[in-house]
PDB file of N, CA and C in Angstrom:
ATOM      1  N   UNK A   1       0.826  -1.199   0.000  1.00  0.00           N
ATOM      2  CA  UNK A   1       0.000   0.000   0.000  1.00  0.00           C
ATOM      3  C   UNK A   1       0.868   1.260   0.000  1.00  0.00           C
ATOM      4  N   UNK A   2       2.235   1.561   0.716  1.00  0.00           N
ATOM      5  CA  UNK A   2       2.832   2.263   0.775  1.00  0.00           C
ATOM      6  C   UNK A   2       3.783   2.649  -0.912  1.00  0.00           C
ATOM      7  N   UNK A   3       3.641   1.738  -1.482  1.00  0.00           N
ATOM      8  CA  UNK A   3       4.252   1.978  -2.963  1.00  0.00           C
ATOM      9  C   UNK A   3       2.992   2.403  -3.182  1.00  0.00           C
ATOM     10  N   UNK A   4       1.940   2.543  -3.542  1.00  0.00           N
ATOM     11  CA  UNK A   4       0.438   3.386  -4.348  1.00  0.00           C
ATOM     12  C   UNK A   4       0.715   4.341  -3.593  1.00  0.00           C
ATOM     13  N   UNK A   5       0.581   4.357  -3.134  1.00  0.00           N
ATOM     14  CA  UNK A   5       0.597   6.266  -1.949  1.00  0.00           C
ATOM     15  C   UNK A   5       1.977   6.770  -2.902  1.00  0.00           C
ATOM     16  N   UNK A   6       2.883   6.061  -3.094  1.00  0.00           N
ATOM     17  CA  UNK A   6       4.192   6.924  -3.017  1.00  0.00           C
ATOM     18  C   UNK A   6       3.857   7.271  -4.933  1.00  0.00           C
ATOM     19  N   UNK A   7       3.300   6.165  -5.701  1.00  0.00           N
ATOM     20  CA  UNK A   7       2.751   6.434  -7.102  1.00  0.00           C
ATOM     21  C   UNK A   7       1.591   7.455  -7.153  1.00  0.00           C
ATOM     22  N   UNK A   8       0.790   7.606  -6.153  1.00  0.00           N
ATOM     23  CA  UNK A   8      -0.242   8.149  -6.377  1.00  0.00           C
ATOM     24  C   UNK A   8       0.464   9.611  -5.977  1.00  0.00           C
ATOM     25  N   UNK A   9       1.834  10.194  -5.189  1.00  0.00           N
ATOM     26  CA  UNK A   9       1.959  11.455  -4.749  1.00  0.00           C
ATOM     27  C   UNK A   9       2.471  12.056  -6.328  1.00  0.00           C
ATOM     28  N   UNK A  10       3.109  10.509  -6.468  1.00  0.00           N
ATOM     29  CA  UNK A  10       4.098  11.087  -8.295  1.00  0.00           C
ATOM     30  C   UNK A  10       2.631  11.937  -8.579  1.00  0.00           C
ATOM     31  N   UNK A  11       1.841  10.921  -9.096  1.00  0.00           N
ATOM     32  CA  UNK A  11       0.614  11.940  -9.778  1.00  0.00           C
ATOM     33  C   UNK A  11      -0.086  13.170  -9.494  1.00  0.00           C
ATOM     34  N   UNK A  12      -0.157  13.202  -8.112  1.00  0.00           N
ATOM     35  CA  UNK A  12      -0.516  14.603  -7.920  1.00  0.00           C
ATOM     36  C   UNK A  12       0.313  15.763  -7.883  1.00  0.00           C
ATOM     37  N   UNK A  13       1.105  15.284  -7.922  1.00  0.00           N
ATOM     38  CA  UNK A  13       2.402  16.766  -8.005  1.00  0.00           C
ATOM     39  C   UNK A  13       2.753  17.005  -9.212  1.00  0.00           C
ATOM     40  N   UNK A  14       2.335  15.787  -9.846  1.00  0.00           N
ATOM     41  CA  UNK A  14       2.767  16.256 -11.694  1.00  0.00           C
ATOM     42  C   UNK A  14       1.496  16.704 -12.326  1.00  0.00           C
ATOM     43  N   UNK A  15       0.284  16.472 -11.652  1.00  0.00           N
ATOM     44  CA  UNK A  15      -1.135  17.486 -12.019  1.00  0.00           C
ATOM     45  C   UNK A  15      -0.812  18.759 -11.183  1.00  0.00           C
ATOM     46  N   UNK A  16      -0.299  19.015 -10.597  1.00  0.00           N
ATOM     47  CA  UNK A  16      -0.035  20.342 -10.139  1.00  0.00           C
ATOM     48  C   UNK A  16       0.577  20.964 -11.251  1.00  0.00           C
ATOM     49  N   UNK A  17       1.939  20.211 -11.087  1.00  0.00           N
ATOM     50  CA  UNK A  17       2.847  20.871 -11.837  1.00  0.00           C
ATOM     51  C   UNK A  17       2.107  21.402 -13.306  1.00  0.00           C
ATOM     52  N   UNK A  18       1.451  20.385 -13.862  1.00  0.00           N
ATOM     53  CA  UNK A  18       0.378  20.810 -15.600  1.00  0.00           C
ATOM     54  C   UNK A  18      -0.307  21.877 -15.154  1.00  0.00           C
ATOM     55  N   UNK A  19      -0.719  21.717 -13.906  1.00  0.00           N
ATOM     56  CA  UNK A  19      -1.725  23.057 -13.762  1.00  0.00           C
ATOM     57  C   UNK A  19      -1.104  24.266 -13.608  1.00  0.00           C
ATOM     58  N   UNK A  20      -0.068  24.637 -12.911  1.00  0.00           N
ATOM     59  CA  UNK A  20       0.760  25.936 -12.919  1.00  0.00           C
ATOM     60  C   UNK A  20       1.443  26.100 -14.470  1.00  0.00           C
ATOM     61  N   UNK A  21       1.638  24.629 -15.173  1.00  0.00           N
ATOM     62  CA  UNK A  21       2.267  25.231 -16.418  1.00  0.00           C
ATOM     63  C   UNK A  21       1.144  26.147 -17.393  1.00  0.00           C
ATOM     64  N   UNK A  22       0.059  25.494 -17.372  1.00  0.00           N
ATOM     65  CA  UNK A  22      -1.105  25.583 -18.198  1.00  0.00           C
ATOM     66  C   UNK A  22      -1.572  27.310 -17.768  1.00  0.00           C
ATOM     67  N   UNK A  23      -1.468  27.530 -16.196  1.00  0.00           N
ATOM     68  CA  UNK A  23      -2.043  28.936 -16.262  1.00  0.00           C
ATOM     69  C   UNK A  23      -0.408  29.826 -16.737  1.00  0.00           C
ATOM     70  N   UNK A  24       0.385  29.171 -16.853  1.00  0.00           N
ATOM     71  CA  UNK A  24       1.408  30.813 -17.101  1.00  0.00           C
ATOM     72  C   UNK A  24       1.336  31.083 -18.706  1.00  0.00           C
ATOM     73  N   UNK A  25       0.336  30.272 -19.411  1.00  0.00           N
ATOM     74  CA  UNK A  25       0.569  31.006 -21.068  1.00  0.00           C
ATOM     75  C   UNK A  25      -1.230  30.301 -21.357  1.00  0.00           C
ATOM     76  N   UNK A  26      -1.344  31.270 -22.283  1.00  0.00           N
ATOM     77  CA  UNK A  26      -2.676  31.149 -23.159  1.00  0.00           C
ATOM     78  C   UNK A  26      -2.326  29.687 -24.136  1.00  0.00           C
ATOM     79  N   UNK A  27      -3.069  29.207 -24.696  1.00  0.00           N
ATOM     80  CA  UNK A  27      -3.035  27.934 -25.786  1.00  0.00           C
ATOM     81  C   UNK A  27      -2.144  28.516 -27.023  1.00  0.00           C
ATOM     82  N   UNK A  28      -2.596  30.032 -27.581  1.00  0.00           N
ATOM     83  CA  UNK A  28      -1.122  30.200 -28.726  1.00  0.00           C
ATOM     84  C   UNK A  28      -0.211  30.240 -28.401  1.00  0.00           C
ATOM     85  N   UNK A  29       0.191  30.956 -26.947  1.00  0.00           N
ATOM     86  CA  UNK A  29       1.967  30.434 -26.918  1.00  0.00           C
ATOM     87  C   UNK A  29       2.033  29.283 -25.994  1.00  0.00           C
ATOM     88  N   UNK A  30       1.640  28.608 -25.706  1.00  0.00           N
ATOM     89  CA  UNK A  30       1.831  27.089 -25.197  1.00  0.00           C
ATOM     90  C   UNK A  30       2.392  26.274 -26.540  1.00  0.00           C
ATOM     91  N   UNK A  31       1.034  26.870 -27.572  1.00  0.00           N
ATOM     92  CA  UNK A  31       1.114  25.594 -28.867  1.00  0.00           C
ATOM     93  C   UNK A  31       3.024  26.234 -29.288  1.00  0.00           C
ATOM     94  N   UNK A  32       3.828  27.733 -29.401  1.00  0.00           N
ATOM     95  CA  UNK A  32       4.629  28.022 -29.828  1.00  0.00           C
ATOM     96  C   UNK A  32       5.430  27.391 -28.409  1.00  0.00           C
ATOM     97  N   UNK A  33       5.737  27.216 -27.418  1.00  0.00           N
ATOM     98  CA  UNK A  33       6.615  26.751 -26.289  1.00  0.00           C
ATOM     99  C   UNK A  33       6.994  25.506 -26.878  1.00  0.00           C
ATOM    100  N   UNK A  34       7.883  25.208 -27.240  1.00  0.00           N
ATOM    101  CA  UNK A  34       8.355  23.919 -27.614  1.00  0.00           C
ATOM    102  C   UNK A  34       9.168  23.042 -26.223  1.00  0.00           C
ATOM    103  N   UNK A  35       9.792  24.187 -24.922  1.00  0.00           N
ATOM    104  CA  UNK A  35      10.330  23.616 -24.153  1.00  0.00           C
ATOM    105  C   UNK A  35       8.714  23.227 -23.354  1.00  0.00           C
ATOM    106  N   UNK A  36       7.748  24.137 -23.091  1.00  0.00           N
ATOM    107  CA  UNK A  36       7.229  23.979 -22.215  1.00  0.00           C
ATOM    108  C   UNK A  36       5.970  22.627 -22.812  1.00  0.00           C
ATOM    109  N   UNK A  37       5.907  22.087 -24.049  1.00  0.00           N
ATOM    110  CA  UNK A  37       5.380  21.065 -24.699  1.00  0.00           C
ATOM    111  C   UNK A  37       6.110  19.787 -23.925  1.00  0.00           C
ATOM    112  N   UNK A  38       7.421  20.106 -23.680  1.00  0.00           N
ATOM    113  CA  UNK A  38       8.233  18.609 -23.365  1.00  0.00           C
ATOM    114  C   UNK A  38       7.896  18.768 -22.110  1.00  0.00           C
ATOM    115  N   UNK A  39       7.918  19.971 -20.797  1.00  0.00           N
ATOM    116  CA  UNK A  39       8.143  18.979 -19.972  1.00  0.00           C
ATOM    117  C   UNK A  39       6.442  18.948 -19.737  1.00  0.00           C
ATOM    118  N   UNK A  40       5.769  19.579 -20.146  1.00  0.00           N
ATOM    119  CA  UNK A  40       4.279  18.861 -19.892  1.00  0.00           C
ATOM    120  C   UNK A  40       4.538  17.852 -20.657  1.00  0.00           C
ATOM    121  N   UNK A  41       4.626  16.905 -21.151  1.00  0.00           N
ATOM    122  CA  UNK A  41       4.837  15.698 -22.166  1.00  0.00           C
ATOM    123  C   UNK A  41       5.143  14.898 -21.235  1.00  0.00           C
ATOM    124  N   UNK A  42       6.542  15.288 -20.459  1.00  0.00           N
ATOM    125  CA  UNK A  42       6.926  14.695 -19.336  1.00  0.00           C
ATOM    126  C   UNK A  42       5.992  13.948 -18.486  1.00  0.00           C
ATOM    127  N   UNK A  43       5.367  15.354 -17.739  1.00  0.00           N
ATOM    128  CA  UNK A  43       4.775  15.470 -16.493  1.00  0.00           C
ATOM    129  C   UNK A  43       3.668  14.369 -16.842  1.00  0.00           C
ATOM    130  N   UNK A  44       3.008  14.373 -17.926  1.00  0.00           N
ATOM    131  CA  UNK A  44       1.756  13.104 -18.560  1.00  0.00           C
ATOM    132  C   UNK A  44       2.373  11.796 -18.392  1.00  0.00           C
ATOM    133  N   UNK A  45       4.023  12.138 -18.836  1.00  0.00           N
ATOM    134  CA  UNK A  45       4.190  10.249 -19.007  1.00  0.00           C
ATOM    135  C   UNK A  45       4.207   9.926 -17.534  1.00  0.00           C
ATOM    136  N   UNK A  46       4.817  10.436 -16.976  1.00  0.00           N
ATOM    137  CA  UNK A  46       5.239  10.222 -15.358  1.00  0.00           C
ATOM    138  C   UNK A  46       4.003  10.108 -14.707  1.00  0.00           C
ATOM    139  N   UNK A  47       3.046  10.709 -15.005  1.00  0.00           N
ATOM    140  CA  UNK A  47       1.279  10.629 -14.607  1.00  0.00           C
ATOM    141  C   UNK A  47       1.029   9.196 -15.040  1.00  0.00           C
ATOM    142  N   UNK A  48       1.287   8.995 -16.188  1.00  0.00           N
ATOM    143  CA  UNK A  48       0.806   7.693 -17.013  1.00  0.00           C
ATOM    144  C   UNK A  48       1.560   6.127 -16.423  1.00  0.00           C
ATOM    145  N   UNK A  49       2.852   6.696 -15.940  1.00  0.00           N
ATOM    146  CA  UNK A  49       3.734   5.485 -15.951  1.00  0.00           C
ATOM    147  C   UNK A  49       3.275   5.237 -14.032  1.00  0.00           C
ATOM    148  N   UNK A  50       3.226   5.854 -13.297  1.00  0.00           N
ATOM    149  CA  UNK A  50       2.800   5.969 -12.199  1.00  0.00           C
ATOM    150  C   UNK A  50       1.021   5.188 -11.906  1.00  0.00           C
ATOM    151  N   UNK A  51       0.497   5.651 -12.934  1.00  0.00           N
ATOM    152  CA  UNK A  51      -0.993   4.723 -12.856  1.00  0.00           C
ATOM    153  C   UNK A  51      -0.908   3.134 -13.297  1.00  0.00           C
ATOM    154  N   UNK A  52       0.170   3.245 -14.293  1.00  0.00           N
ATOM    155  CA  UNK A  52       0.589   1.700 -14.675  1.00  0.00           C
ATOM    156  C   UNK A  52       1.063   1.151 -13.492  1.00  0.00           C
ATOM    157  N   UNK A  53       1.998   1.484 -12.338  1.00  0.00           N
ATOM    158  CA  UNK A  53       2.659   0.568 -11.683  1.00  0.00           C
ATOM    159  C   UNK A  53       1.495   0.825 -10.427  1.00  0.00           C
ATOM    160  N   UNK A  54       1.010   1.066 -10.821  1.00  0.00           N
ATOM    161  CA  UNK A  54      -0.361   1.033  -8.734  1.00  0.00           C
ATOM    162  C   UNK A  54      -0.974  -0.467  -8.630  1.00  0.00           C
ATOM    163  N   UNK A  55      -0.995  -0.849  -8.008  1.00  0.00           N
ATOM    164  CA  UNK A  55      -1.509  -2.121  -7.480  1.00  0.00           C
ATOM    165  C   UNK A  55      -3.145  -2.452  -8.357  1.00  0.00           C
ATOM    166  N   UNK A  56      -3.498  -3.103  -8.708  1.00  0.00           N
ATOM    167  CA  UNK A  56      -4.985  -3.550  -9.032  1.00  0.00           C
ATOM    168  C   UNK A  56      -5.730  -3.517  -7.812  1.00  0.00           C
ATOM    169  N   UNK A  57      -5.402  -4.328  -6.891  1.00  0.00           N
ATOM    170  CA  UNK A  57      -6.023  -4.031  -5.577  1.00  0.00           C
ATOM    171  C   UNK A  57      -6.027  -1.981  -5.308  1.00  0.00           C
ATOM    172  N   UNK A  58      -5.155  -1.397  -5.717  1.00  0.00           N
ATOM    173  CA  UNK A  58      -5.360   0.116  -4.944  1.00  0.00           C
ATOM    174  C   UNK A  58      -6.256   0.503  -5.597  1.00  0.00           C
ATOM    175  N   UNK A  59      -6.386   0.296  -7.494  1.00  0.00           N
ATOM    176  CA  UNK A  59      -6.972   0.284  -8.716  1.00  0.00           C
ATOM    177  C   UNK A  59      -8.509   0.349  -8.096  1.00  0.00           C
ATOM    178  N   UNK A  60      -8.849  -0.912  -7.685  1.00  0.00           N
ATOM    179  CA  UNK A  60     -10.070  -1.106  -7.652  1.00  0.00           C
ATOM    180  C   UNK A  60     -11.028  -0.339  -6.241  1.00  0.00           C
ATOM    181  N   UNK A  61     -10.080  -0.027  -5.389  1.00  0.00           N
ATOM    182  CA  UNK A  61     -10.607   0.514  -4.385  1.00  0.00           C
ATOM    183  C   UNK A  61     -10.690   2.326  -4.571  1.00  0.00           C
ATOM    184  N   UNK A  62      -9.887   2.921  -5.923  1.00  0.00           N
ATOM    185  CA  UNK A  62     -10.485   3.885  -6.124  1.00  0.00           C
ATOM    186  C   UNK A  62     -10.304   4.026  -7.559  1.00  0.00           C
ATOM    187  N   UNK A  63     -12.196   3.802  -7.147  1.00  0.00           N
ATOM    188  CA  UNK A  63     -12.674   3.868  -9.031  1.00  0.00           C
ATOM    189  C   UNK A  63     -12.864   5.022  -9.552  1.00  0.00           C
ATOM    190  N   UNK A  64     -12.701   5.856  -8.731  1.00  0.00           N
ATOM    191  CA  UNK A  64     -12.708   7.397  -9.435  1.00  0.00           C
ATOM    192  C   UNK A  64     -11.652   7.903 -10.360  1.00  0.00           C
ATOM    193  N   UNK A  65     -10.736   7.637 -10.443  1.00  0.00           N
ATOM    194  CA  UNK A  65      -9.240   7.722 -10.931  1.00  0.00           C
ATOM    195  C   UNK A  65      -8.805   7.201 -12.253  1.00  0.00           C
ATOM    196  N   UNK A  66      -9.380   7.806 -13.573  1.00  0.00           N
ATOM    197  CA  UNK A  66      -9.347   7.216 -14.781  1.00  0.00           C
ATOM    198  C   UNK A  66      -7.773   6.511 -14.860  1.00  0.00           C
ATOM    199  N   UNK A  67      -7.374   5.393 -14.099  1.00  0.00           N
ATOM    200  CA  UNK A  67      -6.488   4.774 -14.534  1.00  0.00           C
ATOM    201  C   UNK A  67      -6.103   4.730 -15.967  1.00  0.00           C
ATOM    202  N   UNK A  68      -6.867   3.709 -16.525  1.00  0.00           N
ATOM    203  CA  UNK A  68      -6.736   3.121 -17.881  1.00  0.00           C
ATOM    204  C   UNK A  68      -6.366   4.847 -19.037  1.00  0.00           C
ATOM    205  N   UNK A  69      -6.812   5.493 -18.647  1.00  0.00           N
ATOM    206  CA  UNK A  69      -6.793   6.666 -19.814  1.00  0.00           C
ATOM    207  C   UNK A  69      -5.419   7.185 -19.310  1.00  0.00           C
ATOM    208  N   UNK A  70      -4.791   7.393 -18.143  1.00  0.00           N
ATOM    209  CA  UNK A  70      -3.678   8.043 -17.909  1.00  0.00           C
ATOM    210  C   UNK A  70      -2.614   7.013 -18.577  1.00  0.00           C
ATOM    211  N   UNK A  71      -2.753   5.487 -18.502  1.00  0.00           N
ATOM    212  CA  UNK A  71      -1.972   4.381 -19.019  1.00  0.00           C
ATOM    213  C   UNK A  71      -1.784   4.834 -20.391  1.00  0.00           C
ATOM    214  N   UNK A  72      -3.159   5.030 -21.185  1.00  0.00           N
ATOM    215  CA  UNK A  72      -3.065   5.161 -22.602  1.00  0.00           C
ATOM    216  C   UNK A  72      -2.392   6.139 -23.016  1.00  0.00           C
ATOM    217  N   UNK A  73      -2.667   7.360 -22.167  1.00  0.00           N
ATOM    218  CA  UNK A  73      -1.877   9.068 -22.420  1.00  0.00           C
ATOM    219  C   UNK A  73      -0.689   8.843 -22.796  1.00  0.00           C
ATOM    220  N   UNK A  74      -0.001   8.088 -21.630  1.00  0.00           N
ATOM    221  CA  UNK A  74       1.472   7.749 -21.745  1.00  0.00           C
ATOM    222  C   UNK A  74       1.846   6.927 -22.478  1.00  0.00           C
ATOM    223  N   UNK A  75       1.474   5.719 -23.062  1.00  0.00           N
ATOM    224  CA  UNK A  75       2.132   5.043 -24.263  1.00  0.00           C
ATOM    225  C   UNK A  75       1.572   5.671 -25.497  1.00  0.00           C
ATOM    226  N   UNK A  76       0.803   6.442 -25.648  1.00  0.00           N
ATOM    227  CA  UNK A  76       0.828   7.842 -27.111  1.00  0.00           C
ATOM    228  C   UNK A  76       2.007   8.325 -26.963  1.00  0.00           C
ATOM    229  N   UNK A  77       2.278   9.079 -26.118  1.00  0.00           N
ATOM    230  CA  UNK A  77       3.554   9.922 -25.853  1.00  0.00           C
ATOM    231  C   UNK A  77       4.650   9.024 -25.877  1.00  0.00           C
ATOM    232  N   UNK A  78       4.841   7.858 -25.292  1.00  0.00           N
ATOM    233  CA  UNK A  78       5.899   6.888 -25.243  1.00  0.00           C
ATOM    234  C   UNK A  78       6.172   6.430 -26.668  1.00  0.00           C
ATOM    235  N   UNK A  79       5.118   5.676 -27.258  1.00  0.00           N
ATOM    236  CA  UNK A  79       5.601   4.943 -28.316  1.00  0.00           C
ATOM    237  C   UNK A  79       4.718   5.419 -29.803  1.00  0.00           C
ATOM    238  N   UNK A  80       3.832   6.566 -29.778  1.00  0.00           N
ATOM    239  CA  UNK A  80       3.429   7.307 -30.878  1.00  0.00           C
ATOM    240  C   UNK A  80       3.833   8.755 -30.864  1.00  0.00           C
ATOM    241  N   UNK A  81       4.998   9.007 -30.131  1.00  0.00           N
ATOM    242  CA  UNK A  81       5.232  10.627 -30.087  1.00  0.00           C
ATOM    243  C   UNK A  81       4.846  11.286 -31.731  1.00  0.00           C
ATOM    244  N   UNK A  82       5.468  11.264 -32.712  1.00  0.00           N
ATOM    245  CA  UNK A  82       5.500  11.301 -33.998  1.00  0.00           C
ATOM    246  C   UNK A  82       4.110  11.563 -34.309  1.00  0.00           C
ATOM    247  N   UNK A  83       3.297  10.557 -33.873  1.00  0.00           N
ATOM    248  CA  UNK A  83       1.211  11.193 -33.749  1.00  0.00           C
ATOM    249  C   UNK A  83       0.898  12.747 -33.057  1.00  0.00           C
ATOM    250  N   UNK A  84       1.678  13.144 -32.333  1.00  0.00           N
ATOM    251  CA  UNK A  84       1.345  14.161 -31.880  1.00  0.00           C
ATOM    252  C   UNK A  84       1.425  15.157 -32.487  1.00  0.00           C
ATOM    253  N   UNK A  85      -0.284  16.335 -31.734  1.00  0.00           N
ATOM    254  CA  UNK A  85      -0.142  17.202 -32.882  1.00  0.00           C
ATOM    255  C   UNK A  85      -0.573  18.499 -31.884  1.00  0.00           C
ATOM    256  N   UNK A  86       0.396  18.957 -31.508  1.00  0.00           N
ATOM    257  CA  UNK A  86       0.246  20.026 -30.432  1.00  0.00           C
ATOM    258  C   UNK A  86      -0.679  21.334 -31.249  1.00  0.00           C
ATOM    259  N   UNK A  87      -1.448  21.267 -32.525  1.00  0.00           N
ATOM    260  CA  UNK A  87      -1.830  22.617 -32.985  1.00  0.00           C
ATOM    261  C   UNK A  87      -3.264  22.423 -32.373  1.00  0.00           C
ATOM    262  N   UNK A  88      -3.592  21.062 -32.276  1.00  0.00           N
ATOM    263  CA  UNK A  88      -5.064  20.918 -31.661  1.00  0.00           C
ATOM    264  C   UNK A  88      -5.535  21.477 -30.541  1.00  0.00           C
TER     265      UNK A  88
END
């Protein structure tokens, strides 16, 4: 249980972190930030890779927590970077 707590803090500090990135620029210069694209890119996989390693047992006891979609976020970014299309 103490490894999910310590995966689940990864995640909330790296939704912080998206959220302070997200308010310091509007969507046109976000889409022009090319540094600030990576480390939000980052901050998703580390969100993503962190929901992959949580226990099924922690999984199931909180169903609120779109696991499965943070999993998927991160292998787009992992193994379809090249798909990405930051103008959207």
């Amino acid at each position: 249980m103490r490894r999910d707590e310590a995966f689940l803090l990864d995640m909330v500090i790296h939704a912080r972190f998206l959220a302070e990135l997200s308010a310091r620029s509007t969507l046109p210069e976000f889409i022009k930030d090319k540094q600030g694209q990576l480390s939000a890119q980052k901050a998703l996989e580390i969100k993503g890779e962190a929901s992959r390693k949580t226990s099924t047992e922690y999984e199931r006891t909180h169903p609120s927590i779109p696991w499965q979609d943070w999993i998927d976020l991160r292998s787009a970014f992992v193994h379809q970077y090249f798909r990405i299309d930051t103008a959207e």
